[in-house]
Protein backbone atom coordinates (compact mmCIF):
# COMPACT_ATOMS: atom_id res chain seq x y z
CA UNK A 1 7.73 18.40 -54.93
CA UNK A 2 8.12 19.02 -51.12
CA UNK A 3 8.65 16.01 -49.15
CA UNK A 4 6.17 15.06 -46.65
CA UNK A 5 7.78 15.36 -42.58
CA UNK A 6 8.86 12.53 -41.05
CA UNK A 7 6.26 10.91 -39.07
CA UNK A 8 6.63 11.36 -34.94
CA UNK A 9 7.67 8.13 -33.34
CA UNK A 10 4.63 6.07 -31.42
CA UNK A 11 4.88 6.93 -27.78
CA UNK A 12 5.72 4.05 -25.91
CA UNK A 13 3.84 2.35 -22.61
CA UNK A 14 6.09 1.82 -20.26
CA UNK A 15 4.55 3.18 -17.14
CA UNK A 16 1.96 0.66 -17.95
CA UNK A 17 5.01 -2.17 -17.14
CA UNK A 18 5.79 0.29 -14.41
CA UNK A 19 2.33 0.04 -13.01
CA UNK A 20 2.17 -3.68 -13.10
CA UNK A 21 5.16 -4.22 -11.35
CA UNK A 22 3.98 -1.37 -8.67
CA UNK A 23 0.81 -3.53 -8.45
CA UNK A 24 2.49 -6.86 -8.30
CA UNK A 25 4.94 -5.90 -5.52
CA UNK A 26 2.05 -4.35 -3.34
CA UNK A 27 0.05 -7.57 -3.63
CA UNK A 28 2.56 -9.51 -1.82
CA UNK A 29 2.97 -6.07 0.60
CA UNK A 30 -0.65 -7.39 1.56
CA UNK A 31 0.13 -10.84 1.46
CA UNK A 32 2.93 -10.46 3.88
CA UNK A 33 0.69 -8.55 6.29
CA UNK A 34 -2.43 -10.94 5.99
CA UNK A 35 0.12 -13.78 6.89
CA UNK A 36 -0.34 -13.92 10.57
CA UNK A 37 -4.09 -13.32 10.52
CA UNK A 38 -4.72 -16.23 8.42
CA UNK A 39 -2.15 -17.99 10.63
CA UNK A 40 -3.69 -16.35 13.84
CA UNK A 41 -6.50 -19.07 15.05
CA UNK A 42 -3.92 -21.98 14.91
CA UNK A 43 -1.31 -20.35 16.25
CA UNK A 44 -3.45 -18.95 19.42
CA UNK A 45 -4.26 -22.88 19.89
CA UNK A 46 -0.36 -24.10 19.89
CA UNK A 47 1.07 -21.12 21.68
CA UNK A 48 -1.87 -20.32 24.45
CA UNK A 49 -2.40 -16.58 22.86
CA UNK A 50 -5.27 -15.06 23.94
CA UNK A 51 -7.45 -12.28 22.17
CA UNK A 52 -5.49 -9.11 23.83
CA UNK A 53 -1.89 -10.98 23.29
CA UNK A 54 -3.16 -11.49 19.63
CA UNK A 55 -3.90 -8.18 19.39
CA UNK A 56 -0.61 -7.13 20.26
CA UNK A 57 1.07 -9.82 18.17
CA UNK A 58 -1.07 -8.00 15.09
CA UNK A 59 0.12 -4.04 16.10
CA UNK A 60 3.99 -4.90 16.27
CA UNK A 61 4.11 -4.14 12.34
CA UNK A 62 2.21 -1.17 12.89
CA UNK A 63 4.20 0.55 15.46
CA UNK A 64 7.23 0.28 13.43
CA UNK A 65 5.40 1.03 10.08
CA UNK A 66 3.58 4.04 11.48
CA UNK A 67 7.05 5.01 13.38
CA UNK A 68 9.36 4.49 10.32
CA UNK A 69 7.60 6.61 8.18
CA UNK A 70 8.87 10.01 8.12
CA UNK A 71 12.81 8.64 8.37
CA UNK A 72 11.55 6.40 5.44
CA UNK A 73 10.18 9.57 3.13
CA UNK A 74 13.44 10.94 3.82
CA UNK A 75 15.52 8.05 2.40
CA UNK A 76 13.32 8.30 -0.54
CA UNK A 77 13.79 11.56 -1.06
CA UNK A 78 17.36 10.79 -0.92
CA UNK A 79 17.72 7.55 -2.44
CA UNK A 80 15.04 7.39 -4.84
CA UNK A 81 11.95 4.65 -5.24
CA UNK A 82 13.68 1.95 -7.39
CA UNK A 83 16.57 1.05 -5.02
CA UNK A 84 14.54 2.03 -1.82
CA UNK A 85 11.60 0.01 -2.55
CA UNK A 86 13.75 -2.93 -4.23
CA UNK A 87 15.69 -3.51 -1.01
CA UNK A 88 12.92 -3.05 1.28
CA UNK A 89 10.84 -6.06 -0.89
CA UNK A 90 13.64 -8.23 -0.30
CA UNK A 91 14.18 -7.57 3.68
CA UNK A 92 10.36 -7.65 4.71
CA UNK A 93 9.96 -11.17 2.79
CA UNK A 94 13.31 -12.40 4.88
CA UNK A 95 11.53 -11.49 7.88
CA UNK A 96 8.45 -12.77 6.68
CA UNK A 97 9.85 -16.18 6.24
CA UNK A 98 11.77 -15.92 9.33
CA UNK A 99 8.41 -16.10 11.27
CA UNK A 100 7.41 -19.38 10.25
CA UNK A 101 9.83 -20.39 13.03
CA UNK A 102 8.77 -18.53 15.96
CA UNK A 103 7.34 -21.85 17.80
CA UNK A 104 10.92 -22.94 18.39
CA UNK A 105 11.75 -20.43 21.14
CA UNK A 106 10.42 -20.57 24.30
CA UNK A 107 9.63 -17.11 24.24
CA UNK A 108 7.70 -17.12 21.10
CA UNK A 109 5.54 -14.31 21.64
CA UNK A 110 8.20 -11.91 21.92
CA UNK A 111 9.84 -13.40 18.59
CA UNK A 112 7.10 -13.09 16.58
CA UNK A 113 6.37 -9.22 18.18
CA UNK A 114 10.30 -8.96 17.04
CA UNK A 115 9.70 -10.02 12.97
CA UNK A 116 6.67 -8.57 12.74
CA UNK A 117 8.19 -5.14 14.27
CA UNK A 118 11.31 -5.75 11.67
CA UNK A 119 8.78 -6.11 9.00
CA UNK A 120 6.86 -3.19 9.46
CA UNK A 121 10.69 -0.81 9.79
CA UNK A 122 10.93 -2.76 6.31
CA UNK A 123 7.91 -2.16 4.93
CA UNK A 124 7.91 1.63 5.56
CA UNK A 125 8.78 3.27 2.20
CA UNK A 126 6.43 0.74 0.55
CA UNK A 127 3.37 3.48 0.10
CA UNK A 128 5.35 6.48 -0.17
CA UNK A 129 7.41 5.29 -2.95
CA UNK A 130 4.35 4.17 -5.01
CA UNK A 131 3.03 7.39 -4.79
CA UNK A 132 6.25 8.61 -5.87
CA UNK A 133 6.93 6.49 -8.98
CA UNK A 134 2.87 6.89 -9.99
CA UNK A 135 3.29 10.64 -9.83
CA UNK A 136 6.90 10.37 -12.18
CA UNK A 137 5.24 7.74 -14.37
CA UNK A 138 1.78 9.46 -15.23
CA UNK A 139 -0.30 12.20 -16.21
CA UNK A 140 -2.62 14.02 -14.26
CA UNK A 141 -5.71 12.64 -15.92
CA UNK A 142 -4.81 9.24 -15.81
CA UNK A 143 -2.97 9.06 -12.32
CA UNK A 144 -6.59 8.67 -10.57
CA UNK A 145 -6.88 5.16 -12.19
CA UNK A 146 -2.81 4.40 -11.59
CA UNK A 147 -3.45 4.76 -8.09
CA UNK A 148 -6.74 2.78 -7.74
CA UNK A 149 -4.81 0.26 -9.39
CA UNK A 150 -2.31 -0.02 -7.34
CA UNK A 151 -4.13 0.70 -3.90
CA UNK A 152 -6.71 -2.27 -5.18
CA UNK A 153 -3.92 -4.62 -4.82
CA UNK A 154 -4.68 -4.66 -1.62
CA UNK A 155 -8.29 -6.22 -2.16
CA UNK A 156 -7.07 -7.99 -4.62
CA UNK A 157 -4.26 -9.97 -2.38
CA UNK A 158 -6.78 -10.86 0.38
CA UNK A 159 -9.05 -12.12 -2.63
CA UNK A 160 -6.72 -14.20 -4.17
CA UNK A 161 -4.38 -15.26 -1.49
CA UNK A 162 -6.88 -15.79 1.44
CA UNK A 163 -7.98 -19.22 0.04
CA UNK A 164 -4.26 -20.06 -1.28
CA UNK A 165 -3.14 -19.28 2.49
CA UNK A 166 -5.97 -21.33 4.34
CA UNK A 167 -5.02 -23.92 2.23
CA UNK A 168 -1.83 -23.67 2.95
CA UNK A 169 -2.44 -23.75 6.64
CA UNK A 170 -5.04 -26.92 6.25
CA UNK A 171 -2.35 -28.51 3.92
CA UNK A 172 0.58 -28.21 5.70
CA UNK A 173 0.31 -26.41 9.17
CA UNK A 174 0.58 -22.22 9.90
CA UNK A 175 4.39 -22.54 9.24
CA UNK A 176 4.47 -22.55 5.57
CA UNK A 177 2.12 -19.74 5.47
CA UNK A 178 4.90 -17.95 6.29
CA UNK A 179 7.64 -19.87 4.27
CA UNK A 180 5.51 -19.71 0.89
CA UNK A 181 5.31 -16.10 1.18
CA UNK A 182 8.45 -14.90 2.42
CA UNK A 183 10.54 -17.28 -0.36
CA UNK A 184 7.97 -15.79 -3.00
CA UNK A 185 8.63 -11.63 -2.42
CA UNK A 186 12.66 -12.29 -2.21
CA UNK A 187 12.47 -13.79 -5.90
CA UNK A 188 9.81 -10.97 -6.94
CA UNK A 189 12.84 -8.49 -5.16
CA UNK A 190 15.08 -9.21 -7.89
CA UNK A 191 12.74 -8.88 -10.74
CA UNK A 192 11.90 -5.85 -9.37
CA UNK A 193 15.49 -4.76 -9.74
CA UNK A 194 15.48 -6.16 -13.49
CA UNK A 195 12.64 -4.30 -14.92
CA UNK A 196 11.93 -0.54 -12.60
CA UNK A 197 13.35 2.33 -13.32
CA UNK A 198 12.57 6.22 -13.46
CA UNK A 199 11.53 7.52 -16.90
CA UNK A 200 14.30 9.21 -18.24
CA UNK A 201 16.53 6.30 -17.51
CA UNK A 202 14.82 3.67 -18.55
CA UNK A 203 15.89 2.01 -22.05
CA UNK A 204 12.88 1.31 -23.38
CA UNK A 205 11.01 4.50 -22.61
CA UNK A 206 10.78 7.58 -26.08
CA UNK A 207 11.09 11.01 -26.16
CA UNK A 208 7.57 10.92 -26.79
CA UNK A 209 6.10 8.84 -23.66
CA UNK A 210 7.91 11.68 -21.31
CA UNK A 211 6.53 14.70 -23.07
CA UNK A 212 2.91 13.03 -22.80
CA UNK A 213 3.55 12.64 -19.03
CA UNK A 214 5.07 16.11 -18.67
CA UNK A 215 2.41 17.80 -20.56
CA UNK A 216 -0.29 16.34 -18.50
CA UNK A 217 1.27 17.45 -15.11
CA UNK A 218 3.48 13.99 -14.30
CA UNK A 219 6.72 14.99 -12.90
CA UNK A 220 9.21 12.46 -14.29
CA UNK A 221 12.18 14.20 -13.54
CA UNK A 222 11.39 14.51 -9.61
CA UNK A 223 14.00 11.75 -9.32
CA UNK A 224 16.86 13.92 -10.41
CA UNK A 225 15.90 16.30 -7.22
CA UNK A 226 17.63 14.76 -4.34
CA UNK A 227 16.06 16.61 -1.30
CA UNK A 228 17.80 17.27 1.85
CA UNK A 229 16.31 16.98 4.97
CA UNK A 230 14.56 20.00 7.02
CA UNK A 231 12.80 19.72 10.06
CA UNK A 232 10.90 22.87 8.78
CA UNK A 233 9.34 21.21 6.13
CA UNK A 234 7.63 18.58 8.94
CA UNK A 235 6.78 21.36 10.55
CA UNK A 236 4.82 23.03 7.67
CA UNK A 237 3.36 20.17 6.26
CA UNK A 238 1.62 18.78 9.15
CA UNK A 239 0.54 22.29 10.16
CA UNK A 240 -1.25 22.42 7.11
CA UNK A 241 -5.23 22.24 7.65
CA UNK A 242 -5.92 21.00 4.08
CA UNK A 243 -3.47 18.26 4.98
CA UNK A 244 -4.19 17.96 8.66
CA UNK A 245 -7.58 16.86 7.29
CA UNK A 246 -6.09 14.74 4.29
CA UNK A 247 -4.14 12.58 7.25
CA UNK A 248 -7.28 12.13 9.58
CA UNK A 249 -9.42 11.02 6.76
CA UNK A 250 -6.79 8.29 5.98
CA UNK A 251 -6.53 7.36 9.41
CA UNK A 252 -10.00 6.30 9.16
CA UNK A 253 -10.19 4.97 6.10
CA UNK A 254 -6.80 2.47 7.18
CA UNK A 255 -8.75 1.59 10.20
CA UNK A 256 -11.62 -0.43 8.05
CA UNK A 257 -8.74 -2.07 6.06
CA UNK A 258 -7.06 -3.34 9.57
CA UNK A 259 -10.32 -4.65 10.44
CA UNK A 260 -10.30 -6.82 8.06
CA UNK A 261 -6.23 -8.00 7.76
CA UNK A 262 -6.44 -8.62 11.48
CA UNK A 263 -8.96 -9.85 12.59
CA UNK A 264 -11.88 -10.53 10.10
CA UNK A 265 -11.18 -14.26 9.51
CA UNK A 266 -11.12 -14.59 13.66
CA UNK A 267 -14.43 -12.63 13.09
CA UNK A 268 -15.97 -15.89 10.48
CA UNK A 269 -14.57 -18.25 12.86
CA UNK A 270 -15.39 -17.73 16.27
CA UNK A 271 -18.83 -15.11 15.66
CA UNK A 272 -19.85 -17.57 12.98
CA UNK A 273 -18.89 -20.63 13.30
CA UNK A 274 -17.09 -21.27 10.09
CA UNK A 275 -14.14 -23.79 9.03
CA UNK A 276 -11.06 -22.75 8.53
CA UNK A 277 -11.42 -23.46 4.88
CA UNK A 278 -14.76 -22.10 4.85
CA UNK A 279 -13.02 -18.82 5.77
CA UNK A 280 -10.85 -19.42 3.77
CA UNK A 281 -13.44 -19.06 0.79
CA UNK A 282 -15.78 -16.30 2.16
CA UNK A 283 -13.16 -13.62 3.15
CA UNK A 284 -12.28 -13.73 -0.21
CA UNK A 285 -15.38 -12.33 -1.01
CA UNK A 286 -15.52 -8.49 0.96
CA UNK A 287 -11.84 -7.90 -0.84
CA UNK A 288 -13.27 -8.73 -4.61
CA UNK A 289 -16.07 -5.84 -3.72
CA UNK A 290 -13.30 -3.41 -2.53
CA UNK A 291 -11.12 -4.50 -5.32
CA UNK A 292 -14.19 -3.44 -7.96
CA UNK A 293 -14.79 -0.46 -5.58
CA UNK A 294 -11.57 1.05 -5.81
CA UNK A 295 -11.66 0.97 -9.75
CA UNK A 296 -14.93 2.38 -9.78
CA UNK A 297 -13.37 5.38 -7.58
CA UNK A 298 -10.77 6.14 -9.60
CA UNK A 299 -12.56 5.85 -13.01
CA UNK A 300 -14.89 7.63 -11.58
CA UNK A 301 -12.26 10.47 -10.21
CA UNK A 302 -10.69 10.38 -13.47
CA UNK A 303 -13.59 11.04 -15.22
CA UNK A 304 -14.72 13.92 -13.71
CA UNK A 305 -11.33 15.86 -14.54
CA UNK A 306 -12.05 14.82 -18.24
CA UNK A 307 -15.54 16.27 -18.07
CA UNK A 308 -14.02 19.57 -16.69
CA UNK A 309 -14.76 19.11 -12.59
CA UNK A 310 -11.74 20.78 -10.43
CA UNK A 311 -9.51 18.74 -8.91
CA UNK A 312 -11.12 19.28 -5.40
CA UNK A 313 -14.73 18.06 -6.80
CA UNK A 314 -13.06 14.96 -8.88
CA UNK A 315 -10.99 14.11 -6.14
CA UNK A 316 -13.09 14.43 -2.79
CA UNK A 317 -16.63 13.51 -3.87
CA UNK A 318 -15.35 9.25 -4.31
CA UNK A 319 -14.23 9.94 -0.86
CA UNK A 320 -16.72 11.12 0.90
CA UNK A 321 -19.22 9.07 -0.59
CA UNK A 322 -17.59 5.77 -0.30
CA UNK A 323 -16.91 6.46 3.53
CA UNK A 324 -20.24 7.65 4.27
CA UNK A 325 -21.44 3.92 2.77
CA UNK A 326 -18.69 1.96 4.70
CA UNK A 327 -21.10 2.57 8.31
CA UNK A 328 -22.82 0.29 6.84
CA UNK A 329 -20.30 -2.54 8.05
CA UNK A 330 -22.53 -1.73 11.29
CA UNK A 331 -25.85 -3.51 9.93
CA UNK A 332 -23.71 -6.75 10.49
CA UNK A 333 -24.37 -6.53 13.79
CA UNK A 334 -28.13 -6.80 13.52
CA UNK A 335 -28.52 -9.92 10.93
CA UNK A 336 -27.52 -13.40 12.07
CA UNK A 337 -27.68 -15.08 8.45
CA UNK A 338 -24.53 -15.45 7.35
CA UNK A 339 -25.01 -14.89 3.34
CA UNK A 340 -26.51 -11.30 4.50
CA UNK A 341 -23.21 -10.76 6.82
CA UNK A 342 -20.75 -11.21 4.21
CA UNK A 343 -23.09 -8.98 1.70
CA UNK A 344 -23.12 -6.23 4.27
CA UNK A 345 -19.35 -6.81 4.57
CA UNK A 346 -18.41 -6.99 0.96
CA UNK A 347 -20.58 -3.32 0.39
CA UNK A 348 -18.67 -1.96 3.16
CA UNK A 349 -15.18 -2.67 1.54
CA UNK A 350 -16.54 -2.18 -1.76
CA UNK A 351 -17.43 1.47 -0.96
CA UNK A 352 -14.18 1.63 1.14
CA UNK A 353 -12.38 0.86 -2.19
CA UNK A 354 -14.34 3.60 -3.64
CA UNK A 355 -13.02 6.13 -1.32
CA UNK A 356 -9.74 4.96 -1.57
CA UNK A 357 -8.04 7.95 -3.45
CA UNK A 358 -5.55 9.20 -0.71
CA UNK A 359 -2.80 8.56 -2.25
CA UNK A 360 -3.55 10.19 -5.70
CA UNK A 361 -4.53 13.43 -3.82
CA UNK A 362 -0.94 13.08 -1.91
CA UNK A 363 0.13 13.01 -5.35
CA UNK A 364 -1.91 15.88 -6.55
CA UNK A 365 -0.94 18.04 -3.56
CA UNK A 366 2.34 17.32 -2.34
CA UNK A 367 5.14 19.37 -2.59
CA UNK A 368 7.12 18.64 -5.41
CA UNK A 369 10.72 18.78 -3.67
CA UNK A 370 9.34 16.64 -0.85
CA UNK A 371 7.26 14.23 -2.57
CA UNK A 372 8.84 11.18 -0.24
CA UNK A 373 8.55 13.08 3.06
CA UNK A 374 4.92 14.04 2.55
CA UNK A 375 3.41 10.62 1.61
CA UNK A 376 5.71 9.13 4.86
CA UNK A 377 3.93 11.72 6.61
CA UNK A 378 0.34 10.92 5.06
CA UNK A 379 1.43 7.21 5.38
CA UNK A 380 2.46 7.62 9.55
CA UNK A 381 -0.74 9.37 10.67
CA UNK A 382 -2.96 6.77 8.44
CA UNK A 383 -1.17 3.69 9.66
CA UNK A 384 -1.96 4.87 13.45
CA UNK A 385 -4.69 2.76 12.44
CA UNK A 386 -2.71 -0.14 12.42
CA UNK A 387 -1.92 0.17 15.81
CA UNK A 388 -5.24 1.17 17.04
CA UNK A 389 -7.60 -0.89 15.18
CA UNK A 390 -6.42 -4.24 16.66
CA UNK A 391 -5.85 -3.53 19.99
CA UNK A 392 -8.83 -1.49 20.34
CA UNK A 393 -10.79 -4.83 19.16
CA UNK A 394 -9.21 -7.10 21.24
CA UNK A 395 -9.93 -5.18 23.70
CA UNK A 396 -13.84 -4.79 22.87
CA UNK A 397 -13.92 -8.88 21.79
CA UNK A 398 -12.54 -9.63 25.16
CA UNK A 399 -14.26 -7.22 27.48
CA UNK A 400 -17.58 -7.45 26.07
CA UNK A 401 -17.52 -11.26 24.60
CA UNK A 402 -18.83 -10.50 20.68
CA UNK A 403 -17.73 -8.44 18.14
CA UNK A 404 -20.32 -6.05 18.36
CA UNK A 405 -19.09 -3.31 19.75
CA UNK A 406 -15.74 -3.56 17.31
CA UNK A 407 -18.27 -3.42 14.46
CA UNK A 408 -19.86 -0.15 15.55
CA UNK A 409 -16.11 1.30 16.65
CA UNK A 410 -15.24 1.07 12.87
CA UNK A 411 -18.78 2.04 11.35
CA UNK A 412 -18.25 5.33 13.16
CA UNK A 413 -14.42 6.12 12.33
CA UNK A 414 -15.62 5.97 8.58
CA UNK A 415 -18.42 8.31 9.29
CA UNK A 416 -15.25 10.69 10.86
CA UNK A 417 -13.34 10.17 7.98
CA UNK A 418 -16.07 11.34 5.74
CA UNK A 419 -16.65 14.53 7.88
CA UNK A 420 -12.84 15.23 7.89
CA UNK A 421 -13.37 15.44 4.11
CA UNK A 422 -16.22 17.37 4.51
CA UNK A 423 -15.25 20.01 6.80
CA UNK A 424 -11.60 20.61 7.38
CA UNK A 425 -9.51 19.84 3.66
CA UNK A 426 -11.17 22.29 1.67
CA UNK A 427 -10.12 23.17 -1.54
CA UNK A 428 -6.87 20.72 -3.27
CA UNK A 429 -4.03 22.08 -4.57
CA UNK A 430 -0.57 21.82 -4.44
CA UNK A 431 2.13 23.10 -1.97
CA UNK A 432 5.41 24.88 -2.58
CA UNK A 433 7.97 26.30 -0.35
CA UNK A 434 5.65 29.48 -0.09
CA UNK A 435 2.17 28.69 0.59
CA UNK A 436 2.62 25.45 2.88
CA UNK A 437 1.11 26.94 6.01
CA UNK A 438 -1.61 29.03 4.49
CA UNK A 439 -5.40 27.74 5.04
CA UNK A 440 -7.09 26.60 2.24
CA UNK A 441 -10.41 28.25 1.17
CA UNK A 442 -13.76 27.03 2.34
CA UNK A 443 -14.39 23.61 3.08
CA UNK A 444 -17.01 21.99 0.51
CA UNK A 445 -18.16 24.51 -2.12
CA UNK A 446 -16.70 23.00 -4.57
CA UNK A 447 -17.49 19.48 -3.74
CA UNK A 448 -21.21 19.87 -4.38
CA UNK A 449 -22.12 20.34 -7.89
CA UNK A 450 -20.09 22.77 -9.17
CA UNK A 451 -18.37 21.59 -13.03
CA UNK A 452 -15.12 24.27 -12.81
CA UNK A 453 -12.45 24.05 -15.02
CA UNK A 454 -9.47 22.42 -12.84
């Protein structure tokens, strides 16, 4: 009698854990950055900042973010995500809490431009090395989702943390914003340190959890490459017009997001007349709808690749759609009632989340060898927007009086983004060594109802 064969071990979950932790971490990435614009009206009252200096205050993190991000791709690809990323948690909360103590200089403004400058430097490899460990940790077919997940945290911390943070500031003053926060991301630091680690050396991850992300076009051994730097491979990269186009669709995409980390809650306050805690509960409400939207994007995403779409149609239709409906953040400017202002603003983020898939086509595109100097790239020419976005309305709030024209400003970069997708990516696929500075092939045919095979 032949015996029957062993039964194959049940393939574990780990990058399940993996994406929890990736989720958890980026929540309090937001949190840290939302800080000062929950903080912002009070502080403008005790320290005499007006709109433009407030502006400023709000770029510092993104000229060092948007600056640090091609040296910070290159540590990853050196380092690796887990330490990286660990140590970066725990320096940007230090400098986080540090800024809760800004009003005891006399030159406060240039402290606070200091931290948040420090935090953005620490922040850097934040992005890139989630893209990284989503790409190592998951298949092809489910990686759409992964990184919705993980981009939604962003939604998701302005949803839940907005009201925890206004209370905060009605509770106890705009310091302990900043002392809550900062104390909370050191401790999540060393958890971080406890339970991440890349797939083939983590203990609790089988045999048969790595072949399932192997087969399905994860690359969990990129960690084991350790990359060295080339100028040349800048070079290519960014002279790439499938990527060129990748990188100006993010920008715009970023720049609705800064809209509403800087200086929405000003927005409620001073356009609308609301409370601090009555902000407090209504610009929760624009994140929930992008946090839904950018689930609905990559379910979506993912499910075309199931159904047999290419990677270009699965990919770039969420986009393009979702940034197309994000102008719609414009009609705000032409209703006064305020339940119809935060409706138009919640379907504007909600179809922001929707197009919210950067990241997993970084992932799907990249080159394999330089995975961390890619997203830094994709990661610097989105996060322009961080500089741009509040400046540029500060600049239209005090030169014209009203947020009207900032409205508009942002209505139309979405409507850019969604023609960058349109007309310059073209078809996805992924780079090598040989094939980095060829052009792609036409623009949209793919995009528009065709069902090929990826």
């Amino acid at each position: 009698m032949q015996r029957a064969a062993p039964a194959s071990p049940k393939r574990t979950q780990i990058r399940y854990l993996i994406l929890a932790m990736i989720f958890v971490v980026t929540v309090f990435n937001y949190v840290d950055r939302a800080t000062l614009s929950i903080a912002a009206p009070a502080m403008r009252k005790d320290l005499g900042f007006d709109a433009i200096t407030m502006g400023i205050a709000f770029s510092a993190f993104g000229w060092a973010y948007t600056v640090m991000q091609i040296p910070g791709g290159i540590l990853l690809d050196r380092v690796g995500s887990r330490v990286l990323y660990g140590l970066s948690l725990i320096v940007w909360s230090v400098f986080t809490f540090l800024q809760g103590n800004v009003d005891l200089f006399s030159s406060a403004f240039l402290v606070l431009f200091t931290l948040r400058f420090l935090m953005g430097v620490a922040e850097a490899p934040a992005f890139p090395a989630n893209n990284r460990l989503t790409v190592m940790w998951f298949p092809k077919h489910e990686r759409g989702l992964a990184t919705a997940i993980f981009q939604s945290a962003q939604y998701f911390a302005l949803a839940a943390f907005t009201p925890v943070m206004t209370w905060t500031l009605s509770r106890w003053g705009w310091h302990y914003i900043f002392f809550v926060t900062g104390a909370a991301g050191i401790g999540l630091g060393l958890l971080w340190f406890a339970v991440v680690q890349e797939p083939k050396k983590h203990r609790h991850t089988n045999a048969a959890e790595i072949a399932y992300i192997e087969e399905g076009g994860g690359m969990p051994t990129i960690g084991d490459v350790k990359t060295p730097f080339s100028w040349a491979n800048i070079k290519s990269i960014s002279a790439n017009r499938m990527m060129a186009g990748i990188y100006l669709g993010q920008f715009c995409l970023t720049s609705i997001t800064w809209f509403f980390l800087t200086w929405f809650p000003t927005y409620l306050m001073e356009a609308k007349g609301m409370s601090i805690l009555k902000v407090g509960l209504v610009a929760a409400i624009p994140p929930l709808a992008g946090f839904v939207g950018g689930m609905v994007g990559g379910v979506w995403s993912d499910w075309m690749i199931r159904r047999g779409y290419s990677l270009t149609a699965a990919r770039k239709t969420p986009i393009i759609i979702g940034l197309f409906a994000s102008c719609s953040i414009v009609v705000a400017n032409y209703v006064s009632s305020v339940p119809i202002v935060v409706a138009v603003m919640s379907l504007a983020f909600f179809a922001k989340g929707v197009g919210n898939l950067g990241w997993c086509i970084v992932g799907d595109v990249s080159p394999k060898e330089s995975m961390g100097i890619a997203g830094g790239m994709f990661n610097l020419f989105g996060n322009l927007a961080s500089i741009v976005t509040p400046i540029a309305i500060g600049y239209f709030v005090k030169t014209t009086g009203s947020f009207e024209a900032a409205l508009t400003y942002v209505g139309a970069v979405a409507a850019l983004g969604a023609c960058s997708y349109l007309f310059i990516v073209g078809k996805l696929e992924r780079l090598d060594g040989g094939d980095l500075s060829a052009p792609p092939q036409a623009p949209m045919s793919s995009v528009t109802g065709q069902n090929q095979r990826a």
